[in-house]
PDB file of N, CA and C in Angstrom:
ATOM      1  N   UNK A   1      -4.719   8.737 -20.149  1.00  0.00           N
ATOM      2  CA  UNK A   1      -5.675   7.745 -19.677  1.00  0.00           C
ATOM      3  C   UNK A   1      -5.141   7.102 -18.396  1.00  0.00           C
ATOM      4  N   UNK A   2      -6.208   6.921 -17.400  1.00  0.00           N
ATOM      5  CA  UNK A   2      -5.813   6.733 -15.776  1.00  0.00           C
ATOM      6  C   UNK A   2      -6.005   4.829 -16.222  1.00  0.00           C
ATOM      7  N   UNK A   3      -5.038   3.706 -16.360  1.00  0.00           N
ATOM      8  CA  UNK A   3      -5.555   2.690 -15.983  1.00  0.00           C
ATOM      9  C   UNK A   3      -5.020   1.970 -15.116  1.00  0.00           C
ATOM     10  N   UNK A   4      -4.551   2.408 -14.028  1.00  0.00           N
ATOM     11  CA  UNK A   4      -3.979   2.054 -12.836  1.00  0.00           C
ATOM     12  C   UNK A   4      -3.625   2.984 -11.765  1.00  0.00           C
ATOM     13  N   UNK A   5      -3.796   3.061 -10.398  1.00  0.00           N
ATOM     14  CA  UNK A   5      -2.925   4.159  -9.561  1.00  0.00           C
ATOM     15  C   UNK A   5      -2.135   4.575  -9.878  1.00  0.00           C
ATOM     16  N   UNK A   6      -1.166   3.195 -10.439  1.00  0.00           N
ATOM     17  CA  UNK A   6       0.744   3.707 -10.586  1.00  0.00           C
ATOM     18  C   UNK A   6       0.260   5.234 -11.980  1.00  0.00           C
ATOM     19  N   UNK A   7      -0.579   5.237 -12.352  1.00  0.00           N
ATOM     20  CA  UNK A   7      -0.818   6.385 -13.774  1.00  0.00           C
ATOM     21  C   UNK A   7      -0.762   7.515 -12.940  1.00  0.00           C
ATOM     22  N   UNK A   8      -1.361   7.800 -11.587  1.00  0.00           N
ATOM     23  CA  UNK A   8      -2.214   9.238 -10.940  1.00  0.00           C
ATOM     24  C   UNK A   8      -0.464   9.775 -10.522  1.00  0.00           C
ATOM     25  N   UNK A   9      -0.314  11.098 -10.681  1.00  0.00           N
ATOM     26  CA  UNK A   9       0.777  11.453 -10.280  1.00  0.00           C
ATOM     27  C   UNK A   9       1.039  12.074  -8.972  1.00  0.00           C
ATOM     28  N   UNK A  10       0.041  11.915  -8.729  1.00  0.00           N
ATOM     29  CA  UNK A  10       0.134  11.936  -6.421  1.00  0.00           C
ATOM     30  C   UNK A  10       0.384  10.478  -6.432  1.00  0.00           C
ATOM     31  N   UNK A  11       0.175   9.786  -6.944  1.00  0.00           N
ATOM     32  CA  UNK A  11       0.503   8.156  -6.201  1.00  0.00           C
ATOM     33  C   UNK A  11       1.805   7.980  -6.483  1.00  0.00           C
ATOM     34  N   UNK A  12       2.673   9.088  -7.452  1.00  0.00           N
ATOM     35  CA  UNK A  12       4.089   8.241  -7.797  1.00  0.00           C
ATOM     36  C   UNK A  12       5.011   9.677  -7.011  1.00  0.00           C
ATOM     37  N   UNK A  13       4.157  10.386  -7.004  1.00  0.00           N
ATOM     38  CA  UNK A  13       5.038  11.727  -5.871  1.00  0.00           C
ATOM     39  C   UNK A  13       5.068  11.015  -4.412  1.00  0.00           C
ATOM     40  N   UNK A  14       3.884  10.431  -3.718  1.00  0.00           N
ATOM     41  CA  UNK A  14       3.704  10.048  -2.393  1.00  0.00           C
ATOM     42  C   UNK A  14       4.553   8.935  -2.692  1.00  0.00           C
ATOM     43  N   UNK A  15       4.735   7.968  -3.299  1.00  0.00           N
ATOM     44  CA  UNK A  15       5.467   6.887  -3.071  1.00  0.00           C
ATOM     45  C   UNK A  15       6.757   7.216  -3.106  1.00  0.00           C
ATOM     46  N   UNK A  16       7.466   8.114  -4.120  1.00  0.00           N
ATOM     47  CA  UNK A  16       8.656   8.843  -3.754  1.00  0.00           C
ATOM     48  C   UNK A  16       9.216   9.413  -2.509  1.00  0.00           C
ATOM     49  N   UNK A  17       8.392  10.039  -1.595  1.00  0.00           N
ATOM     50  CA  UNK A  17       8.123  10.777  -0.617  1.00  0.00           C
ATOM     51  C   UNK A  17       8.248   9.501   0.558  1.00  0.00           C
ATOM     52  N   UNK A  18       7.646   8.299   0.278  1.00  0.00           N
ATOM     53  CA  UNK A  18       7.853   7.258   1.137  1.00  0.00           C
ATOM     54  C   UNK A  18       9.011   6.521   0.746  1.00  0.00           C
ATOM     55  N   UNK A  19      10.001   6.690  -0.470  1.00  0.00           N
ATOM     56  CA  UNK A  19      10.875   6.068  -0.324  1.00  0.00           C
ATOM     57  C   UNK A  19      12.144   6.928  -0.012  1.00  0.00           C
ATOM     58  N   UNK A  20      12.018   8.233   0.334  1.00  0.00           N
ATOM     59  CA  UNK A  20      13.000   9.019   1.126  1.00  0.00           C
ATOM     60  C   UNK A  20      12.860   9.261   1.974  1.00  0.00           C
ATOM     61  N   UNK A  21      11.733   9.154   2.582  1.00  0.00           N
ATOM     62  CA  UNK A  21      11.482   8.586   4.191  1.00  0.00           C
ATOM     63  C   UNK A  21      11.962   7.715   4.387  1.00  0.00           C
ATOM     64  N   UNK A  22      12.169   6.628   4.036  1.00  0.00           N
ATOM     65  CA  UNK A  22      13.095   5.093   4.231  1.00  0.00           C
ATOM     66  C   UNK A  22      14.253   5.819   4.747  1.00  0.00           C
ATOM     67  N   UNK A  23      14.789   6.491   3.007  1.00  0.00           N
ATOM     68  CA  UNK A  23      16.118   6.467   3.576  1.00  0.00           C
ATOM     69  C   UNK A  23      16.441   7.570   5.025  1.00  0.00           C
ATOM     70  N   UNK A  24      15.807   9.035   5.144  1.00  0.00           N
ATOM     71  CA  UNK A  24      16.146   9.834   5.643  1.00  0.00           C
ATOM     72  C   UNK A  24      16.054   8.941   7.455  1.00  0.00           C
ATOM     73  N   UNK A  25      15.139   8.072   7.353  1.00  0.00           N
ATOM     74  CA  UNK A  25      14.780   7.774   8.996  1.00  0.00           C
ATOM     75  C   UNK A  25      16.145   6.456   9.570  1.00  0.00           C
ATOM     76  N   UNK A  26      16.528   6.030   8.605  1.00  0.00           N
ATOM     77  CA  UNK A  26      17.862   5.199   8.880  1.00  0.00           C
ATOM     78  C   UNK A  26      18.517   5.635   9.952  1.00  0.00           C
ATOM     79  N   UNK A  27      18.824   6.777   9.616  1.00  0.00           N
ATOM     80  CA  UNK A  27      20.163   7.462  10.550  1.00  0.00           C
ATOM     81  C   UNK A  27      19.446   7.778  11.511  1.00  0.00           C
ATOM     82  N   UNK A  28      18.290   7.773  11.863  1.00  0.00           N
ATOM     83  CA  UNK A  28      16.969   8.375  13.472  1.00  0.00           C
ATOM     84  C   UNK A  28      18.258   7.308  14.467  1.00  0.00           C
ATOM     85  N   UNK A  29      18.044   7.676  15.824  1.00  0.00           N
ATOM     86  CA  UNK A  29      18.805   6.866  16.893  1.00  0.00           C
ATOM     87  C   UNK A  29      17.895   6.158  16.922  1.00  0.00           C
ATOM     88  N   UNK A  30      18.523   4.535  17.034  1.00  0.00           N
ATOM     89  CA  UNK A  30      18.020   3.188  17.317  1.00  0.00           C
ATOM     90  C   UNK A  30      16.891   3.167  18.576  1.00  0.00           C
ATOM     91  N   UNK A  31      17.232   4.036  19.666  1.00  0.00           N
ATOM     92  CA  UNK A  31      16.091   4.199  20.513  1.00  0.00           C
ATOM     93  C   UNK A  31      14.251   4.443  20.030  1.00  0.00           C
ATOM     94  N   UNK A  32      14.629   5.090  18.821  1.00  0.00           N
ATOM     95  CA  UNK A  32      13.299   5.278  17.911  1.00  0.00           C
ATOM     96  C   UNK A  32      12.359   4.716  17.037  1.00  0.00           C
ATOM     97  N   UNK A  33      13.551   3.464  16.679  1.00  0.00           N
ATOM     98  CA  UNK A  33      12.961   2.036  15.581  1.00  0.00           C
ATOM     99  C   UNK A  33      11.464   1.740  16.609  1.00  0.00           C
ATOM    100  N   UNK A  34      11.071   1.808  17.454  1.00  0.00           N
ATOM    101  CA  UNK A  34       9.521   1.232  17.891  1.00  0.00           C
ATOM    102  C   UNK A  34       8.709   2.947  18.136  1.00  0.00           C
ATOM    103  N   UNK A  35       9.395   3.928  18.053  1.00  0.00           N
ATOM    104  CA  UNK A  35       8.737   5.373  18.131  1.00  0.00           C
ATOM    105  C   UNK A  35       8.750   6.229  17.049  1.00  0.00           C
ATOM    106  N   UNK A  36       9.280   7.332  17.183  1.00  0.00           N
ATOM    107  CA  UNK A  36       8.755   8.039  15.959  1.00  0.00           C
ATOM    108  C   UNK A  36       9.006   7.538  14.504  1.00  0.00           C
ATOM    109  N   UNK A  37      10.559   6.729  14.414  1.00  0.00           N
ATOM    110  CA  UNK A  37      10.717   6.334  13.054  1.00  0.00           C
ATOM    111  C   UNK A  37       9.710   5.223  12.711  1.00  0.00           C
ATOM    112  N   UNK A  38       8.964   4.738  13.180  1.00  0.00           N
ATOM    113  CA  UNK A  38       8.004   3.485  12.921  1.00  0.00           C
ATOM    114  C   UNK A  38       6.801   4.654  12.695  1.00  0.00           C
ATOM    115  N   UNK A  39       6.289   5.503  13.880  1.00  0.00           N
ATOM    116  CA  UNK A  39       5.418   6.440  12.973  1.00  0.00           C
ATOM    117  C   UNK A  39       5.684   6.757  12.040  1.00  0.00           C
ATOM    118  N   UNK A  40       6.061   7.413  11.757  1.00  0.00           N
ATOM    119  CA  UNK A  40       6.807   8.289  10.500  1.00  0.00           C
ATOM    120  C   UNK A  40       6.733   7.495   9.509  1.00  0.00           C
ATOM    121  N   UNK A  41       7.313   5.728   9.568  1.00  0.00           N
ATOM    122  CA  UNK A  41       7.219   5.594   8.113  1.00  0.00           C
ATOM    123  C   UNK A  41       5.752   5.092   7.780  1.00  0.00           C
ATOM    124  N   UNK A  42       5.001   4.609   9.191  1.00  0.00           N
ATOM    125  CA  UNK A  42       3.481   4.150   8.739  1.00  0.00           C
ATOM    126  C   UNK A  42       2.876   5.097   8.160  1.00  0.00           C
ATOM    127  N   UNK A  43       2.759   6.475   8.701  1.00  0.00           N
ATOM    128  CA  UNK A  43       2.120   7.547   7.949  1.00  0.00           C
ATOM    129  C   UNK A  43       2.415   7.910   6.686  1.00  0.00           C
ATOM    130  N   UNK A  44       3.778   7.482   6.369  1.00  0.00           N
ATOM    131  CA  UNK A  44       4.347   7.604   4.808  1.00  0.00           C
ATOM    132  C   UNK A  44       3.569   6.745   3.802  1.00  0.00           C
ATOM    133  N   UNK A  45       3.631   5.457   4.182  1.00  0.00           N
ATOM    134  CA  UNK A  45       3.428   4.627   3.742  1.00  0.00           C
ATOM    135  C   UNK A  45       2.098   4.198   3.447  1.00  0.00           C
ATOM    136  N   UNK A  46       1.170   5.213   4.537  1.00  0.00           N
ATOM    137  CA  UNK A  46      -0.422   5.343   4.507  1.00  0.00           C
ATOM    138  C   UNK A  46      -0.487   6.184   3.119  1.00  0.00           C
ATOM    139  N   UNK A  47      -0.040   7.080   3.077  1.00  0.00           N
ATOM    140  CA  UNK A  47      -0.599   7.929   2.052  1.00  0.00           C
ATOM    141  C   UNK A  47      -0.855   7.320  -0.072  1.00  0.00           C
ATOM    142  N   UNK A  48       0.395   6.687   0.029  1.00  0.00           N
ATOM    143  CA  UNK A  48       0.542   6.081  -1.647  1.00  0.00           C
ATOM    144  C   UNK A  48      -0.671   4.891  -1.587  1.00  0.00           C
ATOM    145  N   UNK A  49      -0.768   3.653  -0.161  1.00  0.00           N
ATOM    146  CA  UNK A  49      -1.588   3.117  -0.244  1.00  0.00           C
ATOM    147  C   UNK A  49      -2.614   3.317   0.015  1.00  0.00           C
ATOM    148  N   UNK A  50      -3.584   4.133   0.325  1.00  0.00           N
ATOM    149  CA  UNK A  50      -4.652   4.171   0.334  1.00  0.00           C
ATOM    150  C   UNK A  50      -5.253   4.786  -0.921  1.00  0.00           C
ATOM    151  N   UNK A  51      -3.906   5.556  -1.605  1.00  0.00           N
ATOM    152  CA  UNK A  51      -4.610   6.131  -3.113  1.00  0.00           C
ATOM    153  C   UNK A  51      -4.632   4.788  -4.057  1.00  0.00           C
ATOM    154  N   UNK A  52      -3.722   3.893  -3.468  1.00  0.00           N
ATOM    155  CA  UNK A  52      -4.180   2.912  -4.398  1.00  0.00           C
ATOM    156  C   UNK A  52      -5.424   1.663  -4.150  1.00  0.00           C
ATOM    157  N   UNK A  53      -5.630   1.625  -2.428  1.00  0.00           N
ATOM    158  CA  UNK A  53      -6.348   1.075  -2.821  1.00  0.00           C
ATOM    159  C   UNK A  53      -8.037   1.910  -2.825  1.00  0.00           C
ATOM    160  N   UNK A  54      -7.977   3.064  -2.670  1.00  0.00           N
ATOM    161  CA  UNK A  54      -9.445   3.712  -3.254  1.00  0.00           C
ATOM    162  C   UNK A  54      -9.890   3.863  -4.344  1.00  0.00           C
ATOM    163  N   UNK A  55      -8.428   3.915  -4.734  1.00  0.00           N
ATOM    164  CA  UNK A  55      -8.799   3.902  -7.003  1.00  0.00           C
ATOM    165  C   UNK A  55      -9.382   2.208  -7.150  1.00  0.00           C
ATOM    166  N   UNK A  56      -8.600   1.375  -6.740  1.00  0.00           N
ATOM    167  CA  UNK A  56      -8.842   0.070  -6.785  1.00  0.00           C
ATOM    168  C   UNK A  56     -10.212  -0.486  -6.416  1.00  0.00           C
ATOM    169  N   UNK A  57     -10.845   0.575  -5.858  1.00  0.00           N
ATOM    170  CA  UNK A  57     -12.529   0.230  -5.538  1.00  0.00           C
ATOM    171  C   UNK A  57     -12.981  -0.294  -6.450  1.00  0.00           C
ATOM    172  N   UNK A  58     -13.050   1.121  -7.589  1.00  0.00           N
ATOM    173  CA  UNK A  58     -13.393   1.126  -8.533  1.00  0.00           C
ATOM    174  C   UNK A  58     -14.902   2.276  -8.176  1.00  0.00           C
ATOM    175  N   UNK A  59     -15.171   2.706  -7.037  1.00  0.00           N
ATOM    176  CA  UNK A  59     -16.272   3.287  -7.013  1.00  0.00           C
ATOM    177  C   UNK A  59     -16.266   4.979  -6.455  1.00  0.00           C
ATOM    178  N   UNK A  60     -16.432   6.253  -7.078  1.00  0.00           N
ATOM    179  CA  UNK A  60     -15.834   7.345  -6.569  1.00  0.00           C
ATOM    180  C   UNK A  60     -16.359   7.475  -4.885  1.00  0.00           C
ATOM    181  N   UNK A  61     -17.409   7.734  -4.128  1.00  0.00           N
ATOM    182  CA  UNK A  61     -17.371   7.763  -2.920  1.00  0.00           C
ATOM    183  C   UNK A  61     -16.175   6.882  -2.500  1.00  0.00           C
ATOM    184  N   UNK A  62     -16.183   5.487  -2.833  1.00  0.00           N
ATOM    185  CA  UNK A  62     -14.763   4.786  -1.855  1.00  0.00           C
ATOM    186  C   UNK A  62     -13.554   5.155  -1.680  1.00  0.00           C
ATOM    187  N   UNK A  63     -13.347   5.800  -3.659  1.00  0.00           N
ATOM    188  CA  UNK A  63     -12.118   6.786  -3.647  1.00  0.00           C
ATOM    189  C   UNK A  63     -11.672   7.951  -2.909  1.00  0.00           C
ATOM    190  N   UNK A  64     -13.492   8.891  -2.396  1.00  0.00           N
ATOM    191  CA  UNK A  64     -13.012   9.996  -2.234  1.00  0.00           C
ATOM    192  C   UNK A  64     -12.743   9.497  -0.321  1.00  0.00           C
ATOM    193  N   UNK A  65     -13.483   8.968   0.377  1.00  0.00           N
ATOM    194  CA  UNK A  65     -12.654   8.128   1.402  1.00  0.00           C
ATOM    195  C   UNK A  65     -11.569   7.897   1.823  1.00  0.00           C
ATOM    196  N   UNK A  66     -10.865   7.164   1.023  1.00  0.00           N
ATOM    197  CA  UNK A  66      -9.569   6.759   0.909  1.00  0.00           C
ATOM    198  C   UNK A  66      -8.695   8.034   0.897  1.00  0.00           C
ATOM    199  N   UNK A  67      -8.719   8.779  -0.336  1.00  0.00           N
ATOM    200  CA  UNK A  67      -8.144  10.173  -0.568  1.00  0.00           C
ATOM    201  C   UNK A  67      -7.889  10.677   0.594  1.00  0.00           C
ATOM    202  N   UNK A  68      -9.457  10.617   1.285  1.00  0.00           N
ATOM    203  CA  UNK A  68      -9.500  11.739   2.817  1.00  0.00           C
ATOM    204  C   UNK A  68      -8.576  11.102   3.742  1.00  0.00           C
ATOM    205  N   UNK A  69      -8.225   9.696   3.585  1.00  0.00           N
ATOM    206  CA  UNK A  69      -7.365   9.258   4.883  1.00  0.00           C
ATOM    207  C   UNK A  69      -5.999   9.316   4.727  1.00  0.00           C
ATOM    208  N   UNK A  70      -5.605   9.537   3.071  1.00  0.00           N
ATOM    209  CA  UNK A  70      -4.556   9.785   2.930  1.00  0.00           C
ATOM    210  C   UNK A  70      -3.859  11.339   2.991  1.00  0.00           C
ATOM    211  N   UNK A  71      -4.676  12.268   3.036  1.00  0.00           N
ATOM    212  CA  UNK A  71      -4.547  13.564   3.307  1.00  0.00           C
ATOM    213  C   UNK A  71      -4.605  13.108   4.599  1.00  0.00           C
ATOM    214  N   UNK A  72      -5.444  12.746   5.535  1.00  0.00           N
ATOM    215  CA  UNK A  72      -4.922  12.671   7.244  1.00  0.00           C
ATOM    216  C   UNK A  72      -3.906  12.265   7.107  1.00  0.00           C
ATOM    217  N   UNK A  73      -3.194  11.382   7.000  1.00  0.00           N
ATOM    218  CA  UNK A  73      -2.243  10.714   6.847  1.00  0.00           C
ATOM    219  C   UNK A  73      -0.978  11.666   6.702  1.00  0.00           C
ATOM    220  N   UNK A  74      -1.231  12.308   5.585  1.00  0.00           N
ATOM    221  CA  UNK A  74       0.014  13.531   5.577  1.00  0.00           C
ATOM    222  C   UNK A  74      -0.142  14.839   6.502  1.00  0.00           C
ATOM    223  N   UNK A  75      -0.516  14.746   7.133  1.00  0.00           N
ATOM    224  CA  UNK A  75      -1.453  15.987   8.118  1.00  0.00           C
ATOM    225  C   UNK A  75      -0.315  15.192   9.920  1.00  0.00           C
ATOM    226  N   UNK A  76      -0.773  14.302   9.918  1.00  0.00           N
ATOM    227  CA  UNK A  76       0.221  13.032  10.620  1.00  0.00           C
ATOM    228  C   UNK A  76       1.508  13.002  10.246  1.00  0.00           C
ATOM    229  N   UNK A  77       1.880  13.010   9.324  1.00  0.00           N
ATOM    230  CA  UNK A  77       3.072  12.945   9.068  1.00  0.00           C
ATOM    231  C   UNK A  77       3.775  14.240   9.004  1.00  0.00           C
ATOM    232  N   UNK A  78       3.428  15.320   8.592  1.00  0.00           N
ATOM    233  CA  UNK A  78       3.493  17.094   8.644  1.00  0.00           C
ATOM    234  C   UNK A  78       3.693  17.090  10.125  1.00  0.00           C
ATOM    235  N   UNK A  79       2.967  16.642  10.627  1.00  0.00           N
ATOM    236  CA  UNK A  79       3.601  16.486  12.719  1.00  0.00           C
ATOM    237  C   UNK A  79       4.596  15.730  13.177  1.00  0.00           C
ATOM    238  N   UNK A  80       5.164  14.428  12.510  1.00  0.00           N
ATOM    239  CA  UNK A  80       6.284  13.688  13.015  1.00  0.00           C
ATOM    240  C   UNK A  80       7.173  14.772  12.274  1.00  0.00           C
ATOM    241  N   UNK A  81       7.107  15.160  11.234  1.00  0.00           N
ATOM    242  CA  UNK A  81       8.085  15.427  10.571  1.00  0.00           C
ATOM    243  C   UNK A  81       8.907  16.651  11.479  1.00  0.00           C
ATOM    244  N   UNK A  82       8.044  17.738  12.074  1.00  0.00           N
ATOM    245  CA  UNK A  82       8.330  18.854  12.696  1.00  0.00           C
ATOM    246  C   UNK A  82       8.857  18.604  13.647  1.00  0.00           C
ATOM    247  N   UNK A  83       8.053  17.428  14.786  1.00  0.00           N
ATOM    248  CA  UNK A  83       8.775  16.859  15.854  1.00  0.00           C
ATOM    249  C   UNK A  83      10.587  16.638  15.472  1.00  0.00           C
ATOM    250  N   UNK A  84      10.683  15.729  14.674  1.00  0.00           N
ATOM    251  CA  UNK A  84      11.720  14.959  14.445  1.00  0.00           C
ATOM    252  C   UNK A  84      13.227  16.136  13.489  1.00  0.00           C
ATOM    253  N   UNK A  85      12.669  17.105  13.273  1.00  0.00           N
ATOM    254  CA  UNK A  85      13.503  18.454  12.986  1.00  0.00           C
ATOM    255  C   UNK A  85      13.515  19.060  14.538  1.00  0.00           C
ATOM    256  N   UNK A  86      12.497  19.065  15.471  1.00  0.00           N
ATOM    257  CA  UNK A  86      12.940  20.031  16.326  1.00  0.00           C
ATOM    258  C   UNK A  86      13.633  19.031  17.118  1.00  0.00           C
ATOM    259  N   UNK A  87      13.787  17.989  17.360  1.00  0.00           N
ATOM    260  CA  UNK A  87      14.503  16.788  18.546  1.00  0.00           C
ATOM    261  C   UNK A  87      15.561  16.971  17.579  1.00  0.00           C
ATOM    262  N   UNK A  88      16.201  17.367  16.269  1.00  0.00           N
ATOM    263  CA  UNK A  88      17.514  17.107  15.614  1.00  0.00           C
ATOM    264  C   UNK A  88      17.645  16.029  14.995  1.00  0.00           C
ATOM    265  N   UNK A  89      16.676  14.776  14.762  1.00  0.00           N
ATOM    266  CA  UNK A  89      16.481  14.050  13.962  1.00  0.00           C
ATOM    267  C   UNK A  89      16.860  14.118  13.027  1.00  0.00           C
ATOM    268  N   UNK A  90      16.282  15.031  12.460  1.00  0.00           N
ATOM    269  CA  UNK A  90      16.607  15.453  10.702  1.00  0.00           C
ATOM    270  C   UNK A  90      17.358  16.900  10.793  1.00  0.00           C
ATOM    271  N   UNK A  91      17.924  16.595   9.920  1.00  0.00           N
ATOM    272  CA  UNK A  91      18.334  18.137   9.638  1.00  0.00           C
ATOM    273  C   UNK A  91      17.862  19.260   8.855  1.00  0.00           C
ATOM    274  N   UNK A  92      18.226  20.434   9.020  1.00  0.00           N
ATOM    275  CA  UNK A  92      17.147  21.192   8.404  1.00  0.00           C
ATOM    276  C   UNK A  92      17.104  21.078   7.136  1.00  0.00           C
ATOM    277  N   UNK A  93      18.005  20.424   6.183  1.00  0.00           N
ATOM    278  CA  UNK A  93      17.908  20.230   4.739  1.00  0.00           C
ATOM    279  C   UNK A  93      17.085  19.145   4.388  1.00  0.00           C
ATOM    280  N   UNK A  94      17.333  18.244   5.117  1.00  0.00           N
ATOM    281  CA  UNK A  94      16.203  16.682   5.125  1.00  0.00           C
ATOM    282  C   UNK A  94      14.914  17.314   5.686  1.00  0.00           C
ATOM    283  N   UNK A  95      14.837  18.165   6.132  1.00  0.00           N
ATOM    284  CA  UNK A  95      13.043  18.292   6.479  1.00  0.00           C
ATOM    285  C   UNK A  95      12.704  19.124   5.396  1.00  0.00           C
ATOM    286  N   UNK A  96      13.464  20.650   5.179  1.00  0.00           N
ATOM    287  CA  UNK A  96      12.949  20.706   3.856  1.00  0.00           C
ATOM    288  C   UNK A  96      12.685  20.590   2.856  1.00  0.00           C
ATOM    289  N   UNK A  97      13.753  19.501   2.369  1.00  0.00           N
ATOM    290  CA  UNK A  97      13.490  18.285   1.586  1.00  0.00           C
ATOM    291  C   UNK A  97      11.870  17.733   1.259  1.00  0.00           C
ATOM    292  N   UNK A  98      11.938  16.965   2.590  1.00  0.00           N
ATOM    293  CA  UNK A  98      10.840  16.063   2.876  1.00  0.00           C
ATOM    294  C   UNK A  98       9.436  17.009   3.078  1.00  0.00           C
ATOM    295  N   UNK A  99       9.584  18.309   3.544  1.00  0.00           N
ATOM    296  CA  UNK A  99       8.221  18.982   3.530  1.00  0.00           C
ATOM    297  C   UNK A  99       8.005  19.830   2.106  1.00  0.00           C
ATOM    298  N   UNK A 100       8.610  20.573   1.485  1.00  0.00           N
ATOM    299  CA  UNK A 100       8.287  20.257  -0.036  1.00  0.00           C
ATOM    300  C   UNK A 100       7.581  19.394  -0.612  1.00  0.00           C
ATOM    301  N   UNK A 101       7.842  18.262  -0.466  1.00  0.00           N
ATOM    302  CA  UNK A 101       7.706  16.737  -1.141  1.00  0.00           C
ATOM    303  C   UNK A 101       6.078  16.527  -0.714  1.00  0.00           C
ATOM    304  N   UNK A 102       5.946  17.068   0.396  1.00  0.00           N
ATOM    305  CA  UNK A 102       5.233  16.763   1.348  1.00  0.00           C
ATOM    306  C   UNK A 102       3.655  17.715   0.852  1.00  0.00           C
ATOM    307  N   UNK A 103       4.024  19.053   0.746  1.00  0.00           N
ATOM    308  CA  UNK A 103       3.240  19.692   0.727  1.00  0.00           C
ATOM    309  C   UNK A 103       2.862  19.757  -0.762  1.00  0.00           C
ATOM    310  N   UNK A 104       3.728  19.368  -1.805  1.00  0.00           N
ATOM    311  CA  UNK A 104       3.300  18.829  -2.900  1.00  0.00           C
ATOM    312  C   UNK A 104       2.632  18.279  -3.427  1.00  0.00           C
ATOM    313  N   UNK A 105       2.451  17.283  -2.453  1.00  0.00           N
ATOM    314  CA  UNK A 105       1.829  15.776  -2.263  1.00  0.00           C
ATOM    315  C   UNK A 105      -0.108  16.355  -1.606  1.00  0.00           C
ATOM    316  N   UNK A 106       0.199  17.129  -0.657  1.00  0.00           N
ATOM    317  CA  UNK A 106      -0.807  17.180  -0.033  1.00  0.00           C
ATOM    318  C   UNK A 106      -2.017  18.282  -0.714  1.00  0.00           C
ATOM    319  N   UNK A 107      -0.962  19.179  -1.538  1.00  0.00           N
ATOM    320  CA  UNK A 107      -1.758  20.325  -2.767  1.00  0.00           C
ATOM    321  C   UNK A 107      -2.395  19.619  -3.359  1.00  0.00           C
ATOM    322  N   UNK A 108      -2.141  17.950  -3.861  1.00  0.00           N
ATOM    323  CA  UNK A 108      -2.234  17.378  -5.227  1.00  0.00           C
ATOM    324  C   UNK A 108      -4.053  16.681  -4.504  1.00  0.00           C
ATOM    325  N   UNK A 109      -3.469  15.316  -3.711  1.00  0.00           N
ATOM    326  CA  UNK A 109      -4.527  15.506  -3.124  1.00  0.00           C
ATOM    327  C   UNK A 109      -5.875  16.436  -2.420  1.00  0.00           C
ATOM    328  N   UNK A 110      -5.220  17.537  -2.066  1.00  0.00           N
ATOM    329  CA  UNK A 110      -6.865  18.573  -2.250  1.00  0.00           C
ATOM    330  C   UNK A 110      -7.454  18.829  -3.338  1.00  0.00           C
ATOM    331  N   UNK A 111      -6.378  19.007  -4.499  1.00  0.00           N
ATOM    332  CA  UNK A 111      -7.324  19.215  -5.864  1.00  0.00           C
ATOM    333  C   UNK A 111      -7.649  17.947  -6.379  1.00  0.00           C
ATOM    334  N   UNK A 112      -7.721  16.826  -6.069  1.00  0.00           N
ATOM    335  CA  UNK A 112      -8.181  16.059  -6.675  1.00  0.00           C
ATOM    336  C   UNK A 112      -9.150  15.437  -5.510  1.00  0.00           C
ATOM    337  N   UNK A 113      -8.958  15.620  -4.480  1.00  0.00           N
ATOM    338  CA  UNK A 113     -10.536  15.383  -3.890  1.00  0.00           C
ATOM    339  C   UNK A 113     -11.870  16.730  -4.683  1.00  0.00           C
ATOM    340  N   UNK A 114     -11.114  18.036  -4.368  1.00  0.00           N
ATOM    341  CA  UNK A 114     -12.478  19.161  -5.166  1.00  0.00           C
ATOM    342  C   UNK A 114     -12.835  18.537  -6.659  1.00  0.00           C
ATOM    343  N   UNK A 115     -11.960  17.988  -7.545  1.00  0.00           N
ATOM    344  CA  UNK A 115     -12.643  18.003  -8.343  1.00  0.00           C
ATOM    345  C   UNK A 115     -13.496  16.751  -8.337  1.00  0.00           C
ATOM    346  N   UNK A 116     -13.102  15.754  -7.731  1.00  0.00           N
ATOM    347  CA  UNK A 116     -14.125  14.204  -7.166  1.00  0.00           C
ATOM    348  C   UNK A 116     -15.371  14.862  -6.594  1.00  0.00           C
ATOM    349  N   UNK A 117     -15.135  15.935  -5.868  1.00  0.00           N
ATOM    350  CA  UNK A 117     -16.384  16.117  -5.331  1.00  0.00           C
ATOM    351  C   UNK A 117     -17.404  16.939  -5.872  1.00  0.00           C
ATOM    352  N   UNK A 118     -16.696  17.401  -7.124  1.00  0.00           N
ATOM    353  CA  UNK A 118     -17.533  18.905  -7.643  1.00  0.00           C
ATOM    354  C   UNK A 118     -17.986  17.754  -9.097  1.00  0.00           C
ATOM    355  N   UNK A 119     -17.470  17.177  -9.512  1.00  0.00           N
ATOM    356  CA  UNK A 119     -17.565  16.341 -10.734  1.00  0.00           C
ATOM    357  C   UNK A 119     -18.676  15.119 -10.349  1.00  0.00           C
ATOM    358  N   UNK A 120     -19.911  14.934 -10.159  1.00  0.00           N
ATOM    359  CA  UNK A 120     -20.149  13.630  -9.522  1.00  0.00           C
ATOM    360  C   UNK A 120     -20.377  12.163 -10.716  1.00  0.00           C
TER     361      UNK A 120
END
C-alpha cells in the first residue's frame, strides 16, 4: 500500500542517487561550486522532489506532470554527468556508479509514467 512518496521505490532510489551526488560533487574544483556542481546537484535534487510533490497532488494528470519533469530532470543530469567524467571531474568509477543509479532511476520512472497513462 502506497501512503506516502517515501513508499514509491523511485522516490527512495532517486533520493539515494541525490545523496551520492552530494557526496561525489565535494571533491568537483571549487571553481565549480556556482557551475556544474550547483547544476548537477539541482537536477539531482529535481528528480526525488517532484515525485513527491506530484504524488502529493493527490490528482493523476498532476502526477503524471511532475513524473515528466522529473524524467527531464534526469535526462539533465545524464548530461552534467558525462560532461563532468569527460572534464575528469569524476572518475570513471563515480560515473559509473552514479549512471547505473541513474538509469535505474530513469527505467523506473518510464514504467510508471506507461502504466499512469495506460491505467486511467
Amino acid at each position: 500500500m502506497i501512503n506516502s512518496y517515501k513508499d514509491l521505490t523511485v522516490w527512495q532510489k532517486s533520493y539515494t542517487l541525490t545523496t551520492v551526488i552530494y557526496e561525489v560533487t565535494r571533491s568537483f574544483p571549487k571553481e565549480e561550486i556556482y557551475g556544474l556542481t550547483s547544476q548537477i546537484r539541482r537536477a539531482a535534487v529535481s528528480i526525488p522532489s517532484n515525485i513527491a510533490e506530484g504524488h502529493t497532488r493527490g490528482h493523476r494528470a498532476e502526477f503524471i506532470q511532475f513524473l515528466n519533469i522529473a524524467f527531464a530532470s534526469g535526462a539533465e543530469l545524464e548530461t552534467q554527468l558525462l560532461l563532468a567524467k569527460d572534464l575528469r571531474y569524476l572518475s570513471e568509477n563515480d560515473y559509473a556508479r552514479l549512471d547505473l543509479l541513474l538509469t535505474e532511476v530513469m527505467k523506473m520512472l518510464n514504467s510508471l509514467l506507461a502504466k499512469l497513462k495506460s491505467n486511467p
